[in-house]
PDB file of N, CA and C in Angstrom:
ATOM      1  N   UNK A   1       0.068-195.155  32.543  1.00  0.00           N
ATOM      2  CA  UNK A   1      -0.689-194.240  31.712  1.00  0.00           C
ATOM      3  C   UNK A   1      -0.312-192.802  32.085  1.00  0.00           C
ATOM      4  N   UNK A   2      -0.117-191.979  30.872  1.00  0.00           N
ATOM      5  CA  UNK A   2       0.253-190.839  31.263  1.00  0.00           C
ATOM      6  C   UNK A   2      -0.835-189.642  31.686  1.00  0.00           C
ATOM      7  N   UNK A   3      -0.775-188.878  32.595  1.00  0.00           N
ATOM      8  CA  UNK A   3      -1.597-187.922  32.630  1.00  0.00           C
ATOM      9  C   UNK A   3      -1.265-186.220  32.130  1.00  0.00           C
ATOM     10  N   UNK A   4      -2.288-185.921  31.899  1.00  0.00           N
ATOM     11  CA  UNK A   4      -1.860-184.185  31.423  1.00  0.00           C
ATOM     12  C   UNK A   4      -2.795-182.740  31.620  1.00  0.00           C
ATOM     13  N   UNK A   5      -2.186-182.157  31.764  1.00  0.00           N
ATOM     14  CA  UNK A   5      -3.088-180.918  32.218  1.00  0.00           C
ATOM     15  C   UNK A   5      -3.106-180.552  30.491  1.00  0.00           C
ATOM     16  N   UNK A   6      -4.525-179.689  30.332  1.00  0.00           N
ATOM     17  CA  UNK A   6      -4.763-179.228  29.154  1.00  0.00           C
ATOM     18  C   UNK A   6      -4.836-177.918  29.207  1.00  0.00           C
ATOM     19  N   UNK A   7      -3.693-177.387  28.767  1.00  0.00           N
ATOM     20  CA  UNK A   7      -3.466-175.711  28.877  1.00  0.00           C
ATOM     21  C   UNK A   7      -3.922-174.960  27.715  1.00  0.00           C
ATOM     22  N   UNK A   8      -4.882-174.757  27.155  1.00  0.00           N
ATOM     23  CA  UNK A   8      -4.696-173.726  25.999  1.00  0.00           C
ATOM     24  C   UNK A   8      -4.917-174.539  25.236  1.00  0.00           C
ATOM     25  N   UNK A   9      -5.264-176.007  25.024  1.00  0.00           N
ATOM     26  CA  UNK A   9      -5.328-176.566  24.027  1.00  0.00           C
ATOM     27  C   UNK A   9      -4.301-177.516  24.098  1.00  0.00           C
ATOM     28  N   UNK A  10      -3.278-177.111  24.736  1.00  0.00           N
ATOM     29  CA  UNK A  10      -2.097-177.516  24.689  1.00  0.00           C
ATOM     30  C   UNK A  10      -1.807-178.957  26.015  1.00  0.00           C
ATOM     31  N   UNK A  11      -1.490-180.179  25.452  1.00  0.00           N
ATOM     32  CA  UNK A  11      -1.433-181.317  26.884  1.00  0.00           C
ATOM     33  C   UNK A  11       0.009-181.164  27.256  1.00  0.00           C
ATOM     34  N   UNK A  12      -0.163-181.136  29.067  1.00  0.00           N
ATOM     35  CA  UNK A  12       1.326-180.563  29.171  1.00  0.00           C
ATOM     36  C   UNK A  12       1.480-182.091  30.347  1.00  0.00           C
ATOM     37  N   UNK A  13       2.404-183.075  30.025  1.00  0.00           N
ATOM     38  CA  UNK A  13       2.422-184.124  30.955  1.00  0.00           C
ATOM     39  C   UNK A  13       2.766-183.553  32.664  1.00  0.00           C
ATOM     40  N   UNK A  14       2.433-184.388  33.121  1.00  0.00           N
ATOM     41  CA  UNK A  14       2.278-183.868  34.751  1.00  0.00           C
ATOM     42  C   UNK A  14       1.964-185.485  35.105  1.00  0.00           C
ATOM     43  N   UNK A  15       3.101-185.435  36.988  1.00  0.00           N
ATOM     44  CA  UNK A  15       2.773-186.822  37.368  1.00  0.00           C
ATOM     45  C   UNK A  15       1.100-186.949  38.038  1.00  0.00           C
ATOM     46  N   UNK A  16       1.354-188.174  38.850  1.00  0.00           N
ATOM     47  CA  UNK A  16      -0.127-188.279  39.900  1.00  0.00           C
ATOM     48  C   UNK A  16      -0.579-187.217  40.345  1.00  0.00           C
ATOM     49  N   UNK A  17       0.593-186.284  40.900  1.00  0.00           N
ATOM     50  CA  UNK A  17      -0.013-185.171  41.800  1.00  0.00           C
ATOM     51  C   UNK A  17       0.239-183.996  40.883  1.00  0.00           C
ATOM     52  N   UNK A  18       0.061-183.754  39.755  1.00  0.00           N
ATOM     53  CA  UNK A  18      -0.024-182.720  39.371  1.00  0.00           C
ATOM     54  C   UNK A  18       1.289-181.896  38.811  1.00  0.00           C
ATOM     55  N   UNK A  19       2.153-182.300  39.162  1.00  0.00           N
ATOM     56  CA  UNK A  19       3.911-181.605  39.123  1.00  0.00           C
ATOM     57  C   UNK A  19       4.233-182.175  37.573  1.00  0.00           C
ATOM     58  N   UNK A  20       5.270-181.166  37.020  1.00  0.00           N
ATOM     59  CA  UNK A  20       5.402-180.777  35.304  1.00  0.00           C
ATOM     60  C   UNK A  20       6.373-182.139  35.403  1.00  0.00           C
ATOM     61  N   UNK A  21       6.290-183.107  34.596  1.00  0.00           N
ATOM     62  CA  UNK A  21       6.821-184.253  33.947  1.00  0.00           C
ATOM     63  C   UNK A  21       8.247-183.350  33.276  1.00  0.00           C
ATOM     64  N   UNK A  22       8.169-182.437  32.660  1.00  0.00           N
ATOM     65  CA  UNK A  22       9.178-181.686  31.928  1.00  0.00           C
ATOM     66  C   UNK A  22       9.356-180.240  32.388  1.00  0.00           C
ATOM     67  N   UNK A  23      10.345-179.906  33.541  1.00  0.00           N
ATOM     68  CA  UNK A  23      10.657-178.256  33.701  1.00  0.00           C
ATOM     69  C   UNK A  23      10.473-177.715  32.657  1.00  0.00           C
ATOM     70  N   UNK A  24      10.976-177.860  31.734  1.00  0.00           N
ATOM     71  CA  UNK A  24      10.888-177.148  30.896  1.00  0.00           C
ATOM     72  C   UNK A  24       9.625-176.484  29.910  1.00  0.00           C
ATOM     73  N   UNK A  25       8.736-177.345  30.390  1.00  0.00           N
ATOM     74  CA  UNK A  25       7.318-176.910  29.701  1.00  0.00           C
ATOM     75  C   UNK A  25       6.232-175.943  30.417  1.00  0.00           C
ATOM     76  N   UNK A  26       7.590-175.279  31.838  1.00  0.00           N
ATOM     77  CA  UNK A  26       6.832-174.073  32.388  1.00  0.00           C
ATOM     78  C   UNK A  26       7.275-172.767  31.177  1.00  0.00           C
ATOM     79  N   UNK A  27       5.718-172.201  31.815  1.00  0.00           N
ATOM     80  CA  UNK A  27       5.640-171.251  31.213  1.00  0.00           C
ATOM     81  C   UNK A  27       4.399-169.983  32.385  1.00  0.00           C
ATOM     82  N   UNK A  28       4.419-168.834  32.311  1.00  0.00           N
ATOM     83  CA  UNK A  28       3.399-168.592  33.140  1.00  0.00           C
ATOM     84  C   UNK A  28       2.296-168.788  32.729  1.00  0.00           C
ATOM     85  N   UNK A  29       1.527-169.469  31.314  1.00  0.00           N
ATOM     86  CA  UNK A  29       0.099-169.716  31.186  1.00  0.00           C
ATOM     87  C   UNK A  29      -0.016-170.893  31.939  1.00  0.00           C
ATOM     88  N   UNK A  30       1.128-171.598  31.626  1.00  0.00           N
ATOM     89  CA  UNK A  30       1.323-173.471  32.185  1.00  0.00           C
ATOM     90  C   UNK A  30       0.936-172.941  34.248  1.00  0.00           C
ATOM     91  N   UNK A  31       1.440-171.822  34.367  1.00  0.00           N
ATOM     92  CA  UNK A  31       1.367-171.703  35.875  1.00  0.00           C
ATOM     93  C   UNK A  31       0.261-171.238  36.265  1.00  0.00           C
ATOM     94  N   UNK A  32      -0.888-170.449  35.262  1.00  0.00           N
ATOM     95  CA  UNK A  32      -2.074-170.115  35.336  1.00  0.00           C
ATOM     96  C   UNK A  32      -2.618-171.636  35.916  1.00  0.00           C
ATOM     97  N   UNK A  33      -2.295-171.895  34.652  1.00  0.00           N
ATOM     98  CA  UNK A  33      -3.199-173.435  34.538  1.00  0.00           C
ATOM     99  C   UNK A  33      -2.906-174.206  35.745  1.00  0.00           C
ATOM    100  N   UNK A  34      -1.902-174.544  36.641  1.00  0.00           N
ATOM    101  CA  UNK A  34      -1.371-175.217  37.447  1.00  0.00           C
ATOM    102  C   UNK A  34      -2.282-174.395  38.429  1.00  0.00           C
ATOM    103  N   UNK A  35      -2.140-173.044  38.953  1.00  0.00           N
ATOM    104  CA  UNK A  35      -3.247-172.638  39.631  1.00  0.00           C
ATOM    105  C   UNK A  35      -4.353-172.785  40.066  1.00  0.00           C
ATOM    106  N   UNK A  36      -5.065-172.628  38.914  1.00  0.00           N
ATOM    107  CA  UNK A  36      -6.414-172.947  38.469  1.00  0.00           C
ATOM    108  C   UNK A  36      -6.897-174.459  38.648  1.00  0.00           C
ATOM    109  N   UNK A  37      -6.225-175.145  39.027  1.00  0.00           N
ATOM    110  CA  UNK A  37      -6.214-176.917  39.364  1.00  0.00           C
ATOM    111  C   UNK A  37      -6.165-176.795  40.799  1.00  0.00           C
ATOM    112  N   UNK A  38      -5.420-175.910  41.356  1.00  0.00           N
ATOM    113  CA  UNK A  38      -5.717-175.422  42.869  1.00  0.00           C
ATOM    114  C   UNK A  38      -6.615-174.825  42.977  1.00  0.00           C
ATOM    115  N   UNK A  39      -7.032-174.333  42.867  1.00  0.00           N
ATOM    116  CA  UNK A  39      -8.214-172.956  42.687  1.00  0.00           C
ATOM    117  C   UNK A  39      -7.382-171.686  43.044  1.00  0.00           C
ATOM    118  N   UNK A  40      -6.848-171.785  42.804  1.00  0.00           N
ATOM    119  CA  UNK A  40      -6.027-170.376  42.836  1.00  0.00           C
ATOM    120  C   UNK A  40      -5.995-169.722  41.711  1.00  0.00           C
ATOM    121  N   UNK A  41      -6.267-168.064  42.038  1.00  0.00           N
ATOM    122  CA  UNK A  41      -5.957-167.177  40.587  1.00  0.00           C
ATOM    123  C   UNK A  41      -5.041-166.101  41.104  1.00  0.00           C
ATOM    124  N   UNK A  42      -4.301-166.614  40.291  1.00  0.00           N
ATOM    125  CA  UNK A  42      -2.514-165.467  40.407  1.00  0.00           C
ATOM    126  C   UNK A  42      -2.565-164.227  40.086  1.00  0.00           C
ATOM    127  N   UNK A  43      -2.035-163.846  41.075  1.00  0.00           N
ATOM    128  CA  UNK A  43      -1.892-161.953  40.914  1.00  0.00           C
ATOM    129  C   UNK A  43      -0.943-161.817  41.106  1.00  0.00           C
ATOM    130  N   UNK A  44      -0.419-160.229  41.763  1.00  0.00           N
ATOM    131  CA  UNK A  44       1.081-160.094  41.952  1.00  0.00           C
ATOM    132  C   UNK A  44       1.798-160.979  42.854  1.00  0.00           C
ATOM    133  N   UNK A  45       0.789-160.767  43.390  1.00  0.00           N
ATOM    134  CA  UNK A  45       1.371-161.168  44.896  1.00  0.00           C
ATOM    135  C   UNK A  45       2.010-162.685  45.057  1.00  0.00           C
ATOM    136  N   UNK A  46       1.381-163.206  44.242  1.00  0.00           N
ATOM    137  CA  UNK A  46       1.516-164.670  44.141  1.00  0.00           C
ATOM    138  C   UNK A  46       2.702-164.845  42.905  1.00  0.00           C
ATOM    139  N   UNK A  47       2.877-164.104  41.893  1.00  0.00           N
ATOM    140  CA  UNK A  47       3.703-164.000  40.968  1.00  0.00           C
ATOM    141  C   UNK A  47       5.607-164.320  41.836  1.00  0.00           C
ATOM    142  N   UNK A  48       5.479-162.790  42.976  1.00  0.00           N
ATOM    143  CA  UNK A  48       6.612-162.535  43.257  1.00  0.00           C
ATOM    144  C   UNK A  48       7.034-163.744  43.858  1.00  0.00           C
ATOM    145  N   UNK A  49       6.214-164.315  44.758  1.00  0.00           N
ATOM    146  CA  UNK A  49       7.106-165.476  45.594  1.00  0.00           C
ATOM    147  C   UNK A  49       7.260-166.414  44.170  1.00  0.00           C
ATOM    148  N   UNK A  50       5.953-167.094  42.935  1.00  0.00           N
ATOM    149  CA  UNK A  50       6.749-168.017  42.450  1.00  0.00           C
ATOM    150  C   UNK A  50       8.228-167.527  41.909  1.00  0.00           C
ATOM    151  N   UNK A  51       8.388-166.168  41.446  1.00  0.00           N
ATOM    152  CA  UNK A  51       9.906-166.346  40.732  1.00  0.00           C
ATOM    153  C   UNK A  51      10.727-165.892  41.734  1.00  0.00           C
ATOM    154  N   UNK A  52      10.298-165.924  43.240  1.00  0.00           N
ATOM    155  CA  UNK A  52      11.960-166.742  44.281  1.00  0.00           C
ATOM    156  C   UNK A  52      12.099-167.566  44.037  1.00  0.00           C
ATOM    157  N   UNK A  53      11.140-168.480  44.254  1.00  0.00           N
ATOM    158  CA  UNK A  53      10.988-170.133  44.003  1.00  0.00           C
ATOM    159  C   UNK A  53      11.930-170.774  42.616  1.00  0.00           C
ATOM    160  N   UNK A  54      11.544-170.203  41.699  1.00  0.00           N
ATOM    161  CA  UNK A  54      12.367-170.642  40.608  1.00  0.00           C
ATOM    162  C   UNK A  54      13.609-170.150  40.651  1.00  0.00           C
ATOM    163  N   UNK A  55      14.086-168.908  41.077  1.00  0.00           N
ATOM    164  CA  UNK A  55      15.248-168.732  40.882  1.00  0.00           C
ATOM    165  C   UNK A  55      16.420-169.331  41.865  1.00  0.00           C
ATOM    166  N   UNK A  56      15.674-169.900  43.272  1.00  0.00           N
ATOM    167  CA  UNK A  56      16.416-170.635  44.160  1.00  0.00           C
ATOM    168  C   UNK A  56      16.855-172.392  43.230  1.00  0.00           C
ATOM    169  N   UNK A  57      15.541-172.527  43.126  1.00  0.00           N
ATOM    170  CA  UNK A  57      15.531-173.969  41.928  1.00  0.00           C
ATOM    171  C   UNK A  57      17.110-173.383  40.891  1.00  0.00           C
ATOM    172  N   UNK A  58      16.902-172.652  40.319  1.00  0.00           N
ATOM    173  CA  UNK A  58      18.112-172.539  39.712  1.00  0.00           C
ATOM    174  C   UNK A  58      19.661-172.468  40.126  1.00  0.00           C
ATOM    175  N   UNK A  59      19.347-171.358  41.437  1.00  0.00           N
ATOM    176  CA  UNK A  59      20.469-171.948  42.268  1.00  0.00           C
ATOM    177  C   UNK A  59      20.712-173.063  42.374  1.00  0.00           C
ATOM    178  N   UNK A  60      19.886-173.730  42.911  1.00  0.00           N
ATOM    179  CA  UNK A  60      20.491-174.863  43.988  1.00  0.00           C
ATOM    180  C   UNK A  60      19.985-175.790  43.573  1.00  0.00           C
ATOM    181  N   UNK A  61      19.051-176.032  42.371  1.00  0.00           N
ATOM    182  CA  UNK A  61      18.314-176.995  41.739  1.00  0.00           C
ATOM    183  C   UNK A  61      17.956-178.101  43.050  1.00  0.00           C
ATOM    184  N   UNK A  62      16.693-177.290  43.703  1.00  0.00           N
ATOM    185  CA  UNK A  62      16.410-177.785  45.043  1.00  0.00           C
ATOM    186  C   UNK A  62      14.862-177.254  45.413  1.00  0.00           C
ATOM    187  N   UNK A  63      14.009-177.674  45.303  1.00  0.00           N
ATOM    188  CA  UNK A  63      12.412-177.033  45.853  1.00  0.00           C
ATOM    189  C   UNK A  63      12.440-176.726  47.091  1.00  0.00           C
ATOM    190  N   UNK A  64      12.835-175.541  47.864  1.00  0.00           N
ATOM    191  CA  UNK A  64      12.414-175.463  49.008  1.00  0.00           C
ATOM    192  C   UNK A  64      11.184-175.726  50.052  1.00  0.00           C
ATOM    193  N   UNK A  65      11.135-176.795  50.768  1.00  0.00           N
ATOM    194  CA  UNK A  65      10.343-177.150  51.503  1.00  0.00           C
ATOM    195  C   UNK A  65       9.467-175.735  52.572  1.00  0.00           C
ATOM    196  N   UNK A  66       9.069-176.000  53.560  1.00  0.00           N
ATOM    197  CA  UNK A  66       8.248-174.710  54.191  1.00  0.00           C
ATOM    198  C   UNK A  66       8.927-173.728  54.824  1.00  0.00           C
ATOM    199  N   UNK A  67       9.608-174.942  55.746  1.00  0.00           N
ATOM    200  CA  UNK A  67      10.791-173.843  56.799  1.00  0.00           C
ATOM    201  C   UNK A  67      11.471-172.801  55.541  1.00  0.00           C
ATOM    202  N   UNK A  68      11.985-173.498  54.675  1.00  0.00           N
ATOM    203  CA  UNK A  68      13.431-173.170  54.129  1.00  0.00           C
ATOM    204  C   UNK A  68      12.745-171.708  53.225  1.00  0.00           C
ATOM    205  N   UNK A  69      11.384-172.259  52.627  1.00  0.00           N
ATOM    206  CA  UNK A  69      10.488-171.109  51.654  1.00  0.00           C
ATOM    207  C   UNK A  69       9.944-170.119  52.271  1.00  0.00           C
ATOM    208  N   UNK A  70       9.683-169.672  53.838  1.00  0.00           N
ATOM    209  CA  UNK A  70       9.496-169.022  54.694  1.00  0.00           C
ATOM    210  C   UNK A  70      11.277-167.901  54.908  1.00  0.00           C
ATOM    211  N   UNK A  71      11.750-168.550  54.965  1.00  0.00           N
ATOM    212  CA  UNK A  71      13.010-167.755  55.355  1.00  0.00           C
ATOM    213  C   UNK A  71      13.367-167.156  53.713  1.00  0.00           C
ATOM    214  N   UNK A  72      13.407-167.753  52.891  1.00  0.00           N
ATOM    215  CA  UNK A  72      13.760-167.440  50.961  1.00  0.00           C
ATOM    216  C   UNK A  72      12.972-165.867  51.387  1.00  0.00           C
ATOM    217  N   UNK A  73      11.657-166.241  51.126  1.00  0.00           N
ATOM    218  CA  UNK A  73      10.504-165.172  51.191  1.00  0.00           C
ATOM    219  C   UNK A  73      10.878-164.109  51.836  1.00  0.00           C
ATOM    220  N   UNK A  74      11.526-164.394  53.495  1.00  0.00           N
ATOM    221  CA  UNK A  74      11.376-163.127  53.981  1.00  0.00           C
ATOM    222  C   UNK A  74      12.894-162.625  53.886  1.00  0.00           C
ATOM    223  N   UNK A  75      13.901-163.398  53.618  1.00  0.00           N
ATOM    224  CA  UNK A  75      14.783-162.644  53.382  1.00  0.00           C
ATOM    225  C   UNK A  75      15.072-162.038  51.513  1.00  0.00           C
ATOM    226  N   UNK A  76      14.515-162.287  50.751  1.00  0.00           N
ATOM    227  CA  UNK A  76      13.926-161.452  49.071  1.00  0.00           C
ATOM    228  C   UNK A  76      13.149-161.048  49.526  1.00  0.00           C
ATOM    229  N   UNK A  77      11.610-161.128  49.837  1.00  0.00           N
ATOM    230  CA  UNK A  77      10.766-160.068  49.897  1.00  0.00           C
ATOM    231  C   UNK A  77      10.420-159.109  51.105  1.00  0.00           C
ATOM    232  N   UNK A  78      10.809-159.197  52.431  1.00  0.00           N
ATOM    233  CA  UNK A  78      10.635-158.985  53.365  1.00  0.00           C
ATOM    234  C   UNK A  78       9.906-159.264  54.171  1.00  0.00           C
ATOM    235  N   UNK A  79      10.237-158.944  55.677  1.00  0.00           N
ATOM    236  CA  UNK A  79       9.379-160.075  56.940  1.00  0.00           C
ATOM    237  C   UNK A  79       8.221-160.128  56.537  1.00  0.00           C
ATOM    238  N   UNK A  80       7.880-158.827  56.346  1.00  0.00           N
ATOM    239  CA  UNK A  80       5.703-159.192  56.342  1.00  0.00           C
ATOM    240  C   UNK A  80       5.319-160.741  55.304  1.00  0.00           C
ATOM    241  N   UNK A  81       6.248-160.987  54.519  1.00  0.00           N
ATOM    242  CA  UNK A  81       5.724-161.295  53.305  1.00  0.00           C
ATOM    243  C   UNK A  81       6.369-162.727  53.678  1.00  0.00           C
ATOM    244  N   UNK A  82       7.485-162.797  54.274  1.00  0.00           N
ATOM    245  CA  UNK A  82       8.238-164.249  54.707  1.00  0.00           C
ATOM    246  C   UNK A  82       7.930-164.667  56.231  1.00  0.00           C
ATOM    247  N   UNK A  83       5.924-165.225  56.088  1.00  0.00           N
ATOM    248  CA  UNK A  83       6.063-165.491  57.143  1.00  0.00           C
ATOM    249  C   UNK A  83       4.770-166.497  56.418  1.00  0.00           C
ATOM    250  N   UNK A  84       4.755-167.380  57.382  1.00  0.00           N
ATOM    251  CA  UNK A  84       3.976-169.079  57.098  1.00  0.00           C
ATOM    252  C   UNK A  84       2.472-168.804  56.605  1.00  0.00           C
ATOM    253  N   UNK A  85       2.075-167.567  57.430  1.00  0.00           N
ATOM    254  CA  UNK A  85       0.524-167.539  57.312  1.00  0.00           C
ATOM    255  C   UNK A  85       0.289-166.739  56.146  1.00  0.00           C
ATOM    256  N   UNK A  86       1.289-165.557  55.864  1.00  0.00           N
ATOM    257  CA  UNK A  86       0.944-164.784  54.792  1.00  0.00           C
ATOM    258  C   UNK A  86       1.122-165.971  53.680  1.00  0.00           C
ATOM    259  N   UNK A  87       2.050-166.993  53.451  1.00  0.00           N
ATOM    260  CA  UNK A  87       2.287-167.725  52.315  1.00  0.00           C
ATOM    261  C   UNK A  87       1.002-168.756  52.310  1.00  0.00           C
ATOM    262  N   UNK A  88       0.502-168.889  53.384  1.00  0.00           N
ATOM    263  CA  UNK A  88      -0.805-169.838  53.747  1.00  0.00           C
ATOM    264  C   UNK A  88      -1.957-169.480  53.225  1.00  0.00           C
ATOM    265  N   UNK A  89      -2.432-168.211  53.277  1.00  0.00           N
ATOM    266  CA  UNK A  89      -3.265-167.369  52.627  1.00  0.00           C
ATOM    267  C   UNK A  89      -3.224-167.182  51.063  1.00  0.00           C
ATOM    268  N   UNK A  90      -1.953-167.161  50.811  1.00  0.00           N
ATOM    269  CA  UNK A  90      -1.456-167.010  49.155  1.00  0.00           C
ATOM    270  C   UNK A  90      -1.833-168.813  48.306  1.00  0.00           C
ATOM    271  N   UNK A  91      -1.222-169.590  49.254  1.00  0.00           N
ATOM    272  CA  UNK A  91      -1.740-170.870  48.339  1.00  0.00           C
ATOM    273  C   UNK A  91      -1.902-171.856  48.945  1.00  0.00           C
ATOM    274  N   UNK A  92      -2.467-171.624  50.342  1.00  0.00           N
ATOM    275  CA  UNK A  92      -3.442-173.076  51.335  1.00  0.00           C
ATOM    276  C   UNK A  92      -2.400-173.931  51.928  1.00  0.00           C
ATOM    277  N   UNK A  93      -2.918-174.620  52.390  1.00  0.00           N
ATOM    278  CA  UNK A  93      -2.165-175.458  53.733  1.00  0.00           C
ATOM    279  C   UNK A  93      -1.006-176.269  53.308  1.00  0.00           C
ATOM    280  N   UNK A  94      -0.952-176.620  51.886  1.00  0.00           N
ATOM    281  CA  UNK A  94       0.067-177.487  51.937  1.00  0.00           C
ATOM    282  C   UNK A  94       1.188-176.353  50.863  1.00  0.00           C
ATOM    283  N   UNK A  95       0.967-174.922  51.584  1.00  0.00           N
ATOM    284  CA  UNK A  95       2.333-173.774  51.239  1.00  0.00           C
ATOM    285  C   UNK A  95       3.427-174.446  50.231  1.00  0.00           C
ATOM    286  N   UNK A  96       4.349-175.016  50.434  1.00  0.00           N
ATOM    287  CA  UNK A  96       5.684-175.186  49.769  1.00  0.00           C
ATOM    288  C   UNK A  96       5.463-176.361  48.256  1.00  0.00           C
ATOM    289  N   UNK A  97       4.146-177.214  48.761  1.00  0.00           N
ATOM    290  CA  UNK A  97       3.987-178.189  47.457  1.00  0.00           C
ATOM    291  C   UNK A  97       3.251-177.216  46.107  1.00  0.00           C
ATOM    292  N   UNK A  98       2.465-176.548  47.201  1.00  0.00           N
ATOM    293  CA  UNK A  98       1.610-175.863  46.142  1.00  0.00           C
ATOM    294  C   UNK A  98       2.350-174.900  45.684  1.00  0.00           C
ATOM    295  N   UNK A  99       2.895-174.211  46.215  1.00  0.00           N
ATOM    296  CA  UNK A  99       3.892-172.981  45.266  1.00  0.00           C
ATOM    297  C   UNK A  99       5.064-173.818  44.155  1.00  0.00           C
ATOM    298  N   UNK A 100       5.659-174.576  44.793  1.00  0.00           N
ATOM    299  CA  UNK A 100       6.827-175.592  43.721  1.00  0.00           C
ATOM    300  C   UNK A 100       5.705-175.689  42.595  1.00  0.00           C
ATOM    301  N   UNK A 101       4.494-176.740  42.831  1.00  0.00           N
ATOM    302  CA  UNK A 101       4.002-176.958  41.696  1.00  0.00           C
ATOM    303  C   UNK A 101       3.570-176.257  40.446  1.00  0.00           C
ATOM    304  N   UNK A 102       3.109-174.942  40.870  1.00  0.00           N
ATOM    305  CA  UNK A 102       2.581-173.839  40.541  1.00  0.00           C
ATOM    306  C   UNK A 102       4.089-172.781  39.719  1.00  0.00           C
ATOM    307  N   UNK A 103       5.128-173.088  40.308  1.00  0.00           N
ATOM    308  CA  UNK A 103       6.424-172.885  39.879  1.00  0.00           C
ATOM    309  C   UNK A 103       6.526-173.583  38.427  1.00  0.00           C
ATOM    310  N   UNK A 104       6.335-174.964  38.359  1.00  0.00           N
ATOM    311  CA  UNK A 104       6.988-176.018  37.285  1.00  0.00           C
ATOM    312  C   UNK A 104       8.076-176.628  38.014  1.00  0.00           C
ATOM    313  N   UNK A 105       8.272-176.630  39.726  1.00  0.00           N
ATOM    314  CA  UNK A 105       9.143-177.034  40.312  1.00  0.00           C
ATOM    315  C   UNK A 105       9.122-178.939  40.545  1.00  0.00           C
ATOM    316  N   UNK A 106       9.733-179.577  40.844  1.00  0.00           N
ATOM    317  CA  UNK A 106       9.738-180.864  41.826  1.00  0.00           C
ATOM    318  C   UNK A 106       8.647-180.772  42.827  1.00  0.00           C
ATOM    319  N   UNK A 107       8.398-181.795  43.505  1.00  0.00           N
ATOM    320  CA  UNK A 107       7.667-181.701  44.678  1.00  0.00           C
ATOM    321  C   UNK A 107       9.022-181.475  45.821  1.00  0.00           C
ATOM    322  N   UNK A 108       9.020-180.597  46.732  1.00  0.00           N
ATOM    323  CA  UNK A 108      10.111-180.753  47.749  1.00  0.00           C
ATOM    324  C   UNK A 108      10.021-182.273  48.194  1.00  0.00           C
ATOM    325  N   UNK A 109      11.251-182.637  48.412  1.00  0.00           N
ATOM    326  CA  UNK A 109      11.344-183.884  48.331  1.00  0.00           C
ATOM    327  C   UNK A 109      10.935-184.195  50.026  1.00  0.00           C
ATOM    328  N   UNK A 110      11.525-183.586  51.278  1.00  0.00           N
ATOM    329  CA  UNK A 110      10.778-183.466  52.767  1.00  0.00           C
ATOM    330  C   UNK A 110       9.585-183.229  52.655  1.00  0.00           C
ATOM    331  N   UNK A 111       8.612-183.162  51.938  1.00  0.00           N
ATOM    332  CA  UNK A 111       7.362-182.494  52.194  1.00  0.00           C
ATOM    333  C   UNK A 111       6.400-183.566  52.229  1.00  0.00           C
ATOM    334  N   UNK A 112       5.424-184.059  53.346  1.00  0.00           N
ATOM    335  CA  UNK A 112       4.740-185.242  52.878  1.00  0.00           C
ATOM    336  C   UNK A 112       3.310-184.979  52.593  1.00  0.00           C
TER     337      UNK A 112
END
């Protein structure tokens, strides 16, 4: 059975845990919405790291796990900002699933 987040009216498929069935059906309302299933509400701050996140995905068509999204972060945005706790604060303990998801990313595939 399929499941779906309801964005706007709009059903956007997503597996068990929440992650976009179709990349392609990100969008930043779709990432509001993905948020908001965390309890998270996106501001800048949270904006800038998701589009490292995606644009590494595009590189390397690869979800960076914690280590790897810690170092992304601080080498694009700088140290203050590429470090575990500041990203911990931005979107809770499980950092690298919750930002991918919140992306329209994969689940990092190391991440348990």
């Amino acid at each position: 059975m399929a499941s779906y987040l309801h964005c706007n009216k709009r059903p956007i498929a997503v597996d068990g845990e929440g992650y976009l069935k179709n990349l392609d059906d990100w969008d930043e309302e779709v990432a509001r919405c993905l948020a908001q299933s965390s309890n998270i509400e996106l501001r800048e701050i949270h904006w800038e790291v998701i589009y490292v996140v995606r644009e590494f995905y595009q590189s390397h068509e690869l979800s960076p796990p914690m280590r790897p999204l810690v170092r992304l972060v601080q080498r694009k945005l700088g140290a203050k900002k590429g470090r575990s706790v500041y990203l911990m604060k931005l979107f809770g303990g499980s950092t690298a699933r919750c930002v991918n998801k919140i992306a329209g990313l994969p689940r990092p595939s190391n991440c348990i």
